[in-house]
PDB file of N, CA and C in Angstrom:
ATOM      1  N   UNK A   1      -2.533  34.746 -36.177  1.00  0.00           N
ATOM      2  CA  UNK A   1      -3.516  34.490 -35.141  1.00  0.00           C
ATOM      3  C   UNK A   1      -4.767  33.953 -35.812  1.00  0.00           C
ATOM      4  N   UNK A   2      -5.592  32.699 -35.474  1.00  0.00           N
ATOM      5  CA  UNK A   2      -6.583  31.952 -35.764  1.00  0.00           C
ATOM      6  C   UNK A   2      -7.151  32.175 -34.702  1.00  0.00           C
ATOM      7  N   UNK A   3      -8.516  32.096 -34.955  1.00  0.00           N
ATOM      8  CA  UNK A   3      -9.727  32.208 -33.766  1.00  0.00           C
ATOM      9  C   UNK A   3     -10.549  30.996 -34.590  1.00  0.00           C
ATOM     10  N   UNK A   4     -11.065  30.431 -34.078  1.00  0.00           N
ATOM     11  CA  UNK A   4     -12.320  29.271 -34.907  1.00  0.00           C
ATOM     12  C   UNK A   4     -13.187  28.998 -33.826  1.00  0.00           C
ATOM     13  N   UNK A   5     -14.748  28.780 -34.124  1.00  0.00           N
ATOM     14  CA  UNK A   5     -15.572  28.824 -33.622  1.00  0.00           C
ATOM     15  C   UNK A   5     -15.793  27.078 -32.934  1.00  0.00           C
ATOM     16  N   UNK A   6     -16.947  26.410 -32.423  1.00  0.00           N
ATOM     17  CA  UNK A   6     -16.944  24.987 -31.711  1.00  0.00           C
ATOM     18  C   UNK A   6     -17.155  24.173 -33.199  1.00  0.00           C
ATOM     19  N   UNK A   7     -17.545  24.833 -34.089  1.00  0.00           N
ATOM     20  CA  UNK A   7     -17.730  23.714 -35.662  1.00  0.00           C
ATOM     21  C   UNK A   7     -16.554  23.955 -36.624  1.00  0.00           C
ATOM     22  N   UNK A   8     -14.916  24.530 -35.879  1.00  0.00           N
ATOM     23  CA  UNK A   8     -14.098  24.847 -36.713  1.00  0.00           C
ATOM     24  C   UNK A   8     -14.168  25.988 -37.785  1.00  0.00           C
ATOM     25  N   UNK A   9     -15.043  26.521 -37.863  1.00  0.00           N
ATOM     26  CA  UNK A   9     -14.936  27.781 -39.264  1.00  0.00           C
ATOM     27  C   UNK A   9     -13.808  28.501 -38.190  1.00  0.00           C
ATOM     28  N   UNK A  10     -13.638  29.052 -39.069  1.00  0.00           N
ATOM     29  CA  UNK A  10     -12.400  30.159 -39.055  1.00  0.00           C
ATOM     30  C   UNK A  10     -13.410  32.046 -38.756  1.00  0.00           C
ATOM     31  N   UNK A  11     -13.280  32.389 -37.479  1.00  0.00           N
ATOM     32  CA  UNK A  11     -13.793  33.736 -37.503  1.00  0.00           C
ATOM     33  C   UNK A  11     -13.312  34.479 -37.549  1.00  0.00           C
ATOM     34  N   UNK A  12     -11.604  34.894 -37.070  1.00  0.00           N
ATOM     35  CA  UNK A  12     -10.882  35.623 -37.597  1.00  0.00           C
ATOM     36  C   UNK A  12      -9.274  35.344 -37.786  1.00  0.00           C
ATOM     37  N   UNK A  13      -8.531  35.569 -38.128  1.00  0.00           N
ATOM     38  CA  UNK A  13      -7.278  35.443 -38.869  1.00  0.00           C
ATOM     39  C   UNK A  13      -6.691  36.887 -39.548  1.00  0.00           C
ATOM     40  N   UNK A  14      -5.497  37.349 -38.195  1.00  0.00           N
ATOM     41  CA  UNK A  14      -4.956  38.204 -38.482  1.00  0.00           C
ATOM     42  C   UNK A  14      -2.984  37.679 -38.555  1.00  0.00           C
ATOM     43  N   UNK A  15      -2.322  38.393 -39.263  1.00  0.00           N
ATOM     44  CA  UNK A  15      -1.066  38.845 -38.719  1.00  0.00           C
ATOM     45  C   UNK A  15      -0.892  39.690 -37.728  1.00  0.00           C
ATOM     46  N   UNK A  16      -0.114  39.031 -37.428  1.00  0.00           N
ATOM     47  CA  UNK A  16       0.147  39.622 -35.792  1.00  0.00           C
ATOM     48  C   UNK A  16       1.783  40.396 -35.846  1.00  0.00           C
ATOM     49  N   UNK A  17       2.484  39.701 -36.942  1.00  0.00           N
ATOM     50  CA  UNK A  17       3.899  40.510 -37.086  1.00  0.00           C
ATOM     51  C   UNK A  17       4.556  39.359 -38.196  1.00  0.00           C
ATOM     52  N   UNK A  18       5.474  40.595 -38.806  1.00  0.00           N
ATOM     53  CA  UNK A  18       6.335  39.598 -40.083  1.00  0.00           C
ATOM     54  C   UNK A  18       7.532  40.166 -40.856  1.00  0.00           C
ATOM     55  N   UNK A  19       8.194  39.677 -41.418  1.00  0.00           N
ATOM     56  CA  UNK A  19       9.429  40.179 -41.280  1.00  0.00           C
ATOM     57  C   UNK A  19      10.089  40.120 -42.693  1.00  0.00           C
ATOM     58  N   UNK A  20       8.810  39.873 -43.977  1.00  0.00           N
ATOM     59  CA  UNK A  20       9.089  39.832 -45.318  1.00  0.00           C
ATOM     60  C   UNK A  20      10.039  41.078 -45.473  1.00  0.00           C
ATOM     61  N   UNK A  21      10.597  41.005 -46.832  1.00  0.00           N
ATOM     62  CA  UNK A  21      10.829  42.213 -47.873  1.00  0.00           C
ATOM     63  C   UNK A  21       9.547  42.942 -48.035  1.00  0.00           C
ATOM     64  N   UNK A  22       9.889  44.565 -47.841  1.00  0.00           N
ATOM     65  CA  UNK A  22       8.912  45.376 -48.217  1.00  0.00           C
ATOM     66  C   UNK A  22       8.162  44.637 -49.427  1.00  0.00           C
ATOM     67  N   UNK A  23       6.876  44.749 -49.574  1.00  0.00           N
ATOM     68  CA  UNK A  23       6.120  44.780 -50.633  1.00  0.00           C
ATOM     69  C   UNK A  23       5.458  43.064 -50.711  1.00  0.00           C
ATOM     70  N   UNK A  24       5.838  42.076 -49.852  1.00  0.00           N
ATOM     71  CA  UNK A  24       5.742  40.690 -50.019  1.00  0.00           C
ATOM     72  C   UNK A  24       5.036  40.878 -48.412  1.00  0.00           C
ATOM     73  N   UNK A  25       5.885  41.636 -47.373  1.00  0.00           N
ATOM     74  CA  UNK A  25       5.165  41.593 -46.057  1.00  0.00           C
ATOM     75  C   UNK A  25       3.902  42.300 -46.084  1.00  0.00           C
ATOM     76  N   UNK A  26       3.298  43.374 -46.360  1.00  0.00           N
ATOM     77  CA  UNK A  26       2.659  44.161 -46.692  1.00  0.00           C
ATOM     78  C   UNK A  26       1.435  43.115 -46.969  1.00  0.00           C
ATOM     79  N   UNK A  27       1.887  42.476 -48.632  1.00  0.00           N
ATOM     80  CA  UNK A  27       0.596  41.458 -48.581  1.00  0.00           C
ATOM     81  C   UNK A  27       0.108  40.758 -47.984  1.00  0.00           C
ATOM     82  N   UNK A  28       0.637  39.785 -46.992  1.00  0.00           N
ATOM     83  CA  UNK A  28       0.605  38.849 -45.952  1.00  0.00           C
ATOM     84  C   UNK A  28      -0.282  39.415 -44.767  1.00  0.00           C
ATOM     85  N   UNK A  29       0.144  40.843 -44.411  1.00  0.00           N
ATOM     86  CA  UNK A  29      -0.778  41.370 -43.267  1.00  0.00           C
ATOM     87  C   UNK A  29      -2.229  42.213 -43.550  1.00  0.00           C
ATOM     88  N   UNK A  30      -2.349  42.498 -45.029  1.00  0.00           N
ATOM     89  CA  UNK A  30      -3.319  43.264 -45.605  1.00  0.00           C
ATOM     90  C   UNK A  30      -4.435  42.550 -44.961  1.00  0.00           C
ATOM     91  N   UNK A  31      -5.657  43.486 -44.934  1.00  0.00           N
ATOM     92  CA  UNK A  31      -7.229  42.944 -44.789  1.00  0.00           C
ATOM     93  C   UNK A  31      -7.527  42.287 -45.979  1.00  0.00           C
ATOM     94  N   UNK A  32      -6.740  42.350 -46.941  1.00  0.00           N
ATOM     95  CA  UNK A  32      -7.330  41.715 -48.207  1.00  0.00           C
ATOM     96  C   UNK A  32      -6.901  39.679 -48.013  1.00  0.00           C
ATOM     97  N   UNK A  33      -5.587  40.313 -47.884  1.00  0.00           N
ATOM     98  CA  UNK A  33      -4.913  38.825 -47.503  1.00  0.00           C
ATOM     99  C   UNK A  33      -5.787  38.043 -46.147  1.00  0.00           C
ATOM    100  N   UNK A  34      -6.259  38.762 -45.263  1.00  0.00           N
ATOM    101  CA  UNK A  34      -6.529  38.162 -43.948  1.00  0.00           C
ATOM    102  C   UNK A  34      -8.091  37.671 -44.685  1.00  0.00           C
ATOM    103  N   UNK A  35      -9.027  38.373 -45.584  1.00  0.00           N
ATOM    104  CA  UNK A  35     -10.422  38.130 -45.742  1.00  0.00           C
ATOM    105  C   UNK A  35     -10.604  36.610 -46.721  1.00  0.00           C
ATOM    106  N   UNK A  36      -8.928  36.348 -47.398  1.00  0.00           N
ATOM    107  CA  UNK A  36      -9.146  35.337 -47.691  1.00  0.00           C
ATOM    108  C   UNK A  36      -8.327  33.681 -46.664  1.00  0.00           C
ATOM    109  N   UNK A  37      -8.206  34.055 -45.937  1.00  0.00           N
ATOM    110  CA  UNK A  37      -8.231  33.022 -44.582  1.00  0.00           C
ATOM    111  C   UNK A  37      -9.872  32.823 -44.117  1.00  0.00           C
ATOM    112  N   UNK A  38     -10.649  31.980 -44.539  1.00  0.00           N
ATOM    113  CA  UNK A  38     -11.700  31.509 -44.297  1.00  0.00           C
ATOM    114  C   UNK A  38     -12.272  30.515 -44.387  1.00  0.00           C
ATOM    115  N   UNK A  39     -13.262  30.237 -43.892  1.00  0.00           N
ATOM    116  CA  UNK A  39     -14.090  28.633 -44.414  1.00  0.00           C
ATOM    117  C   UNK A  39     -13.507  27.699 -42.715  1.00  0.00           C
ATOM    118  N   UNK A  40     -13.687  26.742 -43.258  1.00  0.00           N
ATOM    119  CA  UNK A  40     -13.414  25.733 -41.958  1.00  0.00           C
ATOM    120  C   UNK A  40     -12.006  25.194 -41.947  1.00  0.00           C
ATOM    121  N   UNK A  41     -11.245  25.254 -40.847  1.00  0.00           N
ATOM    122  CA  UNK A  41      -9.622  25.043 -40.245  1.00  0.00           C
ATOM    123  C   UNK A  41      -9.585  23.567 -40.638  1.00  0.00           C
ATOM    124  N   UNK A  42     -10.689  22.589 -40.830  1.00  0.00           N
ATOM    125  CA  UNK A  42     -10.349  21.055 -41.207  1.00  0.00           C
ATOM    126  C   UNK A  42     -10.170  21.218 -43.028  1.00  0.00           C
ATOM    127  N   UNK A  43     -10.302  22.303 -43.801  1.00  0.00           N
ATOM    128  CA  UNK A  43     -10.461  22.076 -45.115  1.00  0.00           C
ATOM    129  C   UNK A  43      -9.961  23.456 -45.428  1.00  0.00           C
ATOM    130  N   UNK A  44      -9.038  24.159 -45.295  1.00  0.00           N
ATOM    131  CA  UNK A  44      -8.292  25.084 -45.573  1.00  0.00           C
ATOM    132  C   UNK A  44      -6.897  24.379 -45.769  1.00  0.00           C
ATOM    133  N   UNK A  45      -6.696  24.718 -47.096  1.00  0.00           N
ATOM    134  CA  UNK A  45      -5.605  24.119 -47.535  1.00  0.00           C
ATOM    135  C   UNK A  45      -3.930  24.931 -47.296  1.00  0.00           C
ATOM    136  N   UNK A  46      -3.075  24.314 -47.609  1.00  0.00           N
ATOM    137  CA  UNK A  46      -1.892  24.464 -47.483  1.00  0.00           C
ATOM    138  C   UNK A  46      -1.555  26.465 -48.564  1.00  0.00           C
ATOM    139  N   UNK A  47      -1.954  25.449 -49.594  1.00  0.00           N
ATOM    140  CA  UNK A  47      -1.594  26.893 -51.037  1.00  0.00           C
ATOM    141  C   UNK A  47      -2.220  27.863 -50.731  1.00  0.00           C
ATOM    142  N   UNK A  48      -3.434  27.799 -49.865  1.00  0.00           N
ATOM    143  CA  UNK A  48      -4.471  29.162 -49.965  1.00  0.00           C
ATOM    144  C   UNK A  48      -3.937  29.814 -48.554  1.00  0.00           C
ATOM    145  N   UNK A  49      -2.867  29.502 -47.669  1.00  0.00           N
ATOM    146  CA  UNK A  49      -2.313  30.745 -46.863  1.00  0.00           C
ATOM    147  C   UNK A  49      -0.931  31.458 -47.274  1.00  0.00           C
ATOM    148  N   UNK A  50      -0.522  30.589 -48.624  1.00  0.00           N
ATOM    149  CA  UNK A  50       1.253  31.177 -49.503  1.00  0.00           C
ATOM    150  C   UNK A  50       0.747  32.275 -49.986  1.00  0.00           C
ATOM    151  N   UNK A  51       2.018  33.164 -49.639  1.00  0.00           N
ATOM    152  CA  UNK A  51       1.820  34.101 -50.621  1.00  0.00           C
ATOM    153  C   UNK A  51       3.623  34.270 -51.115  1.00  0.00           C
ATOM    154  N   UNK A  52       3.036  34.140 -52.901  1.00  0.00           N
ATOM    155  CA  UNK A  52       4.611  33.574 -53.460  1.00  0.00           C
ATOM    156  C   UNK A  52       5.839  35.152 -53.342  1.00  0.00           C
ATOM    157  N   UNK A  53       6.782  34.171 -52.766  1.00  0.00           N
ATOM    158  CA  UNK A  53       7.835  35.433 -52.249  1.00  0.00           C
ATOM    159  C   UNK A  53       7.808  35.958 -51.117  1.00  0.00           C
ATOM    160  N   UNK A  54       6.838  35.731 -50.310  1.00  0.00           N
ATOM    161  CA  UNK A  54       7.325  35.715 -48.682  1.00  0.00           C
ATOM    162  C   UNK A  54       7.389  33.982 -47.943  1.00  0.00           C
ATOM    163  N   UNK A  55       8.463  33.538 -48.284  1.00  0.00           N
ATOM    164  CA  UNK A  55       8.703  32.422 -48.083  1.00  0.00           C
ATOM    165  C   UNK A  55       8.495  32.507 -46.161  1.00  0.00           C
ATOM    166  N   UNK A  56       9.346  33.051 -45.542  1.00  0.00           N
ATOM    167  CA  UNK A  56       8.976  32.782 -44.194  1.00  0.00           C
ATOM    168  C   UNK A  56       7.870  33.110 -43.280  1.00  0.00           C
ATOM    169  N   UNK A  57       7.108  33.899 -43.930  1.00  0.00           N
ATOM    170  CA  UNK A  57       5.890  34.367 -43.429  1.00  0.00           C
ATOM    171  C   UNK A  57       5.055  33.369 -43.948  1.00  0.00           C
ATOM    172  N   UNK A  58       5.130  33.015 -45.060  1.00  0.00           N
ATOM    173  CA  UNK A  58       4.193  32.051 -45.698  1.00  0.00           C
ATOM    174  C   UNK A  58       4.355  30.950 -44.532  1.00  0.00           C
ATOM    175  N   UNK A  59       5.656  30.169 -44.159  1.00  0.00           N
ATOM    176  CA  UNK A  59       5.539  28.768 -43.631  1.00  0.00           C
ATOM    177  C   UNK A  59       4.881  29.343 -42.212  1.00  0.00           C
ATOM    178  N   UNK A  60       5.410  30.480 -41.642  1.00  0.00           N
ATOM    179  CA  UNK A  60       4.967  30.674 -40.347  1.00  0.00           C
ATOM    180  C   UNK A  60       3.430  30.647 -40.178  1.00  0.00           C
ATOM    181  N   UNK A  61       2.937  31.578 -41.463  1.00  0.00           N
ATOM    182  CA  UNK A  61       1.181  31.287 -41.285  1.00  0.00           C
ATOM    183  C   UNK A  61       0.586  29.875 -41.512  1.00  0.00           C
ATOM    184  N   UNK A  62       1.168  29.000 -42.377  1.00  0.00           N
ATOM    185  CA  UNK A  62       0.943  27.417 -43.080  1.00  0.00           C
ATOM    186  C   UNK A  62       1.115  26.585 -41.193  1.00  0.00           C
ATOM    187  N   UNK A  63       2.594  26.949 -40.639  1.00  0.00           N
ATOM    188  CA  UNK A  63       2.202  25.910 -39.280  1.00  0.00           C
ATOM    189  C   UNK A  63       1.433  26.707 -38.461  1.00  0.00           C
ATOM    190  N   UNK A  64       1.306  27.731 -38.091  1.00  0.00           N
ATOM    191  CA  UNK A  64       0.253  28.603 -37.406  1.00  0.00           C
ATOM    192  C   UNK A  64      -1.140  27.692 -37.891  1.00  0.00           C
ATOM    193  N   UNK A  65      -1.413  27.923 -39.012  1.00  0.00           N
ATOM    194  CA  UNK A  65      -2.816  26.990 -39.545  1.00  0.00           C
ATOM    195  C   UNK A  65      -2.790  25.319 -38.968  1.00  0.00           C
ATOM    196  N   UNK A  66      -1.404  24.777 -39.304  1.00  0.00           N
ATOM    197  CA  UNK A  66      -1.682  23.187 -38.623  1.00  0.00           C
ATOM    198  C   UNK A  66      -1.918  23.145 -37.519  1.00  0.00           C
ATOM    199  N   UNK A  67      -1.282  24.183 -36.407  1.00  0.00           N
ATOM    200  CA  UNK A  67      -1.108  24.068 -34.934  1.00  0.00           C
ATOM    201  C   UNK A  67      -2.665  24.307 -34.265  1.00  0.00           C
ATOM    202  N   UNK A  68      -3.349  25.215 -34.931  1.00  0.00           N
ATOM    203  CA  UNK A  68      -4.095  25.851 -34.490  1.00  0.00           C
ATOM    204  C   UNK A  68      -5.661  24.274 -35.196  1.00  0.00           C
ATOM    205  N   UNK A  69      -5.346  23.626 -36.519  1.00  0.00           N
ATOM    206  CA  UNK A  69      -6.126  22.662 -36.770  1.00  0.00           C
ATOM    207  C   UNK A  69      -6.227  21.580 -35.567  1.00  0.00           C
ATOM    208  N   UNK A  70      -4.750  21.347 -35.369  1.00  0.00           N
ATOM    209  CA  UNK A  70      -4.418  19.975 -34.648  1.00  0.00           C
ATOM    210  C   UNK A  70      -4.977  20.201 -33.121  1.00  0.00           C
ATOM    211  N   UNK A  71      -4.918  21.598 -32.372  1.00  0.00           N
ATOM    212  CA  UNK A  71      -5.833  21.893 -31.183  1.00  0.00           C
ATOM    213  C   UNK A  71      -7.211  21.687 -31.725  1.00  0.00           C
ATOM    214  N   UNK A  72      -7.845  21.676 -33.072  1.00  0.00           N
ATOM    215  CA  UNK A  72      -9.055  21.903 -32.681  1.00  0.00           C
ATOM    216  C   UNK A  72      -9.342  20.615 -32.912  1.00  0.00           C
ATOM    217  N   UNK A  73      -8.967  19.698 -33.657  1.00  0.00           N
ATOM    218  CA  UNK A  73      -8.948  18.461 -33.572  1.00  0.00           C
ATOM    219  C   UNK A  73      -8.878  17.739 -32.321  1.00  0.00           C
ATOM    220  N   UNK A  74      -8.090  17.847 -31.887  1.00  0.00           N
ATOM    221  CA  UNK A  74      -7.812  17.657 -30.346  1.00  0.00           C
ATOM    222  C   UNK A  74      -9.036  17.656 -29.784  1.00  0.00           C
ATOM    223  N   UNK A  75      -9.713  18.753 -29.500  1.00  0.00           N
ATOM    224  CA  UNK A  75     -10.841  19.354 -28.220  1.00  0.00           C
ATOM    225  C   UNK A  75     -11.907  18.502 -29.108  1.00  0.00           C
ATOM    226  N   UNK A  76     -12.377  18.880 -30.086  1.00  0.00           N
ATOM    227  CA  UNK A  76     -13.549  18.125 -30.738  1.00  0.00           C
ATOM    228  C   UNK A  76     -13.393  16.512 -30.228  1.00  0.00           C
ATOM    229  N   UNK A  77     -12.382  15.834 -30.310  1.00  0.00           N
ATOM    230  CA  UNK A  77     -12.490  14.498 -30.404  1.00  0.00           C
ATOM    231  C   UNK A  77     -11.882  13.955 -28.528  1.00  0.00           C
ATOM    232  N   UNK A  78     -12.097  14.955 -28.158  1.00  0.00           N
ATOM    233  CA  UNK A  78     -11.995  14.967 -26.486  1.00  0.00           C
ATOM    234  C   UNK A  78     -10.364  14.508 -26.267  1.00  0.00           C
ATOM    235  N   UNK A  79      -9.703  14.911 -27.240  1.00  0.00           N
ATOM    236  CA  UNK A  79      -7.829  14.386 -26.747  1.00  0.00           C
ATOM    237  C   UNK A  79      -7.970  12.394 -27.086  1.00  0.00           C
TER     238      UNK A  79
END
């Protein structure tokens, strides 16, 4: 889950559910993991939402991040 404000920063970014191997899922949903989801949704990169060894949680948060860019892209530039 992405929330971003009308200038794109990122205000919050949680897991919402995931389905790693013990110890790989864990990281993915931590407050530690979520505090580094930040900065602005146009310049948040690909590598900085992986976390190595939860391969499907990783891609799910990586298009979660495009889907959630490409709406805000969208609204900013009026569709």
């Amino acid at each position: 889950l992405y929330v971003v404000d009308s200038d794109g920063n990122i205000v919050i970014y949680k897991t919402t559910s995931q389905s790693e191997s013990k110890g790989f899922g864990d990281k993915i949903a931590s407050e530690e993991y979520a505090a580094g989801i930040s900065g602005n949704i146009e310049t948040l990169g690909d590598s900085s939402v992986l976390v190595s060894g939860a391969t499907v949680t990783s891609a799910a948060v990586k298009q979660a991040k495009n889907d959630i860019k490409a709406a805000y892209l969208a609204v900013k530039e009026g569709f």
